[in-house]
Protein backbone atom coordinates (compact mmCIF):
# COMPACT_ATOMS: atom_id res chain seq x y z
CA UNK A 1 -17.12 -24.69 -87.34
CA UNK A 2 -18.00 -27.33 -89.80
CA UNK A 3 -17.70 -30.88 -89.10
CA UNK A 4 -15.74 -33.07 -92.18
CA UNK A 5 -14.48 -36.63 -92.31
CA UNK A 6 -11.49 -37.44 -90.79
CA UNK A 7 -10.04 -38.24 -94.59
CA UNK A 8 -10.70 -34.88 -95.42
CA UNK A 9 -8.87 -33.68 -92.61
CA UNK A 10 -5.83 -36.23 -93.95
CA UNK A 11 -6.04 -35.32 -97.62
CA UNK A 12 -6.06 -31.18 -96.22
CA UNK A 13 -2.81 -32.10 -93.76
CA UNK A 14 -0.99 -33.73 -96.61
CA UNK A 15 -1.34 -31.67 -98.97
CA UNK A 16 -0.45 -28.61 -96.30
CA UNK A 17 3.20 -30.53 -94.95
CA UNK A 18 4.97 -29.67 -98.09
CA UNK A 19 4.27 -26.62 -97.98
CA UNK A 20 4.75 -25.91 -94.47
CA UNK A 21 8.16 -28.38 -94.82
CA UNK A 22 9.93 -26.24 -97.44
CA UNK A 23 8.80 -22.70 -95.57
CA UNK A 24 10.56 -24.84 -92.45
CA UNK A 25 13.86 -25.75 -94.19
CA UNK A 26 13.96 -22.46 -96.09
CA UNK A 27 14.30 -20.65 -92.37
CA UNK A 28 16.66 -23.40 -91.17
CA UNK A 29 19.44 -22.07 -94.29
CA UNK A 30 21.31 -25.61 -94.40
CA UNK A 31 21.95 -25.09 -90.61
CA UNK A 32 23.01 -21.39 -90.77
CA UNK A 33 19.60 -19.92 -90.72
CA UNK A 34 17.18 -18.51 -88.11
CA UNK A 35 15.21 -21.49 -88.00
CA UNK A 36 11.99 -19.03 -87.34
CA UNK A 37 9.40 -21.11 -89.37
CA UNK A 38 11.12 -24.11 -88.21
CA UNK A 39 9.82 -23.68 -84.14
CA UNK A 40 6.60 -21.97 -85.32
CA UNK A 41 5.14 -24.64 -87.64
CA UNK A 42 7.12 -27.89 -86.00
CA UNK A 43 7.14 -27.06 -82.44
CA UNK A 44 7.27 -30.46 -80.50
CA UNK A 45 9.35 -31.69 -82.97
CA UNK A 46 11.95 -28.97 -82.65
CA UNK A 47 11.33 -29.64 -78.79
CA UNK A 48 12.37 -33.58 -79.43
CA UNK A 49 16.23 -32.35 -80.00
CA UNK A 50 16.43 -31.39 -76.64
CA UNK A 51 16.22 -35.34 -76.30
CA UNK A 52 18.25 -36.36 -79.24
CA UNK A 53 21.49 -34.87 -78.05
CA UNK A 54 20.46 -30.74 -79.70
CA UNK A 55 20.03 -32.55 -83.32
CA UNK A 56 17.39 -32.87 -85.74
CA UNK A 57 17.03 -36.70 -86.10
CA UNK A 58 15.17 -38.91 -87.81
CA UNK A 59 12.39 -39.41 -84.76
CA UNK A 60 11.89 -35.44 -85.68
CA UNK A 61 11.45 -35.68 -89.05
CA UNK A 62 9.13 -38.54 -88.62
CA UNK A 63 7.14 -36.16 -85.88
CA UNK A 64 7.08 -33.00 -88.63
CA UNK A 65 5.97 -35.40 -91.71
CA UNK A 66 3.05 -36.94 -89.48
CA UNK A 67 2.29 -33.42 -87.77
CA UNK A 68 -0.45 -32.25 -90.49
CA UNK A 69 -1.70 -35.00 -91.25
CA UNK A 70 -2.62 -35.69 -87.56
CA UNK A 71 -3.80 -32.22 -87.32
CA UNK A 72 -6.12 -32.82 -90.04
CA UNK A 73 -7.24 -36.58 -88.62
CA UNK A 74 -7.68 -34.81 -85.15
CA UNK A 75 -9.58 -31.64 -85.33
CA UNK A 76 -11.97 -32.57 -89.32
CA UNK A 77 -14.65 -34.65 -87.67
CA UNK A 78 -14.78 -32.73 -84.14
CA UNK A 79 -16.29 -28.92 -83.51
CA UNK A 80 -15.16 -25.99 -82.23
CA UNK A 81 -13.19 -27.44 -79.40
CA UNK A 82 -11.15 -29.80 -80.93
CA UNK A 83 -10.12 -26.84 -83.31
CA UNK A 84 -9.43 -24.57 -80.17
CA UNK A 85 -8.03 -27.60 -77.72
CA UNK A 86 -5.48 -28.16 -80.98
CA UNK A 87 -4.36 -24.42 -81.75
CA UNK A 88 -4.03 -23.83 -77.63
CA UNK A 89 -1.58 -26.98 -77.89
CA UNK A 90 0.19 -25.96 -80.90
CA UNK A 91 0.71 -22.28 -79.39
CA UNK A 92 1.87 -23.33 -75.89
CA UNK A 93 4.56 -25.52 -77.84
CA UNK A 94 5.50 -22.62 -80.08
CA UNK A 95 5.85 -20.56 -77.19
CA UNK A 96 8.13 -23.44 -75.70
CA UNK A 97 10.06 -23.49 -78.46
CA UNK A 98 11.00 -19.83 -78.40
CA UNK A 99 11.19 -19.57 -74.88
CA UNK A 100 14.96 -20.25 -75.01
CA UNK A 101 15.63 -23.42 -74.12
CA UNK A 102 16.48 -24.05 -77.97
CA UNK A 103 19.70 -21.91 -77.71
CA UNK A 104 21.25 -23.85 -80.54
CA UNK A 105 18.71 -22.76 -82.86
């Protein structure tokens, strides 16, 4: 795996979190939806309503607008196992969040 700067990584995880926002509120449907995308891109932020009383608030928007971009700062200037430490992370969250205990959505 290539090495880059860590601005690289930022520039590459903000220009991917509008993207990956609009697939997210696209599967939410205004609230009605499946909210699929939603629990596969934004995991732990999904998992923060469990804390914030089952609703999206602004501590998880905050988490799923800094989520790329942290990516990005994270795994750019590190190898292989930052890239593998990051994706097991991501995945054990996903799996979290459709594990259930998000019955509401």
């Amino acid at each position: 795996m290539p090495k880059f700067s860590w601005r690289a990584g930022l520039i590459f995880g903000l220009c991917a979190t509008p993207v990956a926002l609009l697939l997210a509120l696209f599967s939410a449907g205004s609230g009605h939806g499946h909210w699929v995308l939603a629990r596969a891109l934004y995991p732990i932020p999904m998992l923060v309503t469990l804390v914030t009383d089952k609703t999206v608030t602004s501590l998880s928007v905050a988490l799923a607008l800094a989520q790329f971009p942290a990516y990005g700062v994270i795994v750019a200037p590190g190898g292989s196992i930052r890239w593998l430490t990051l994706v097991l992370v991501h995945l054990v969250a996903v799996a979290a969040a459709f594990s259930g205990v998000l019955d509401y959505f």
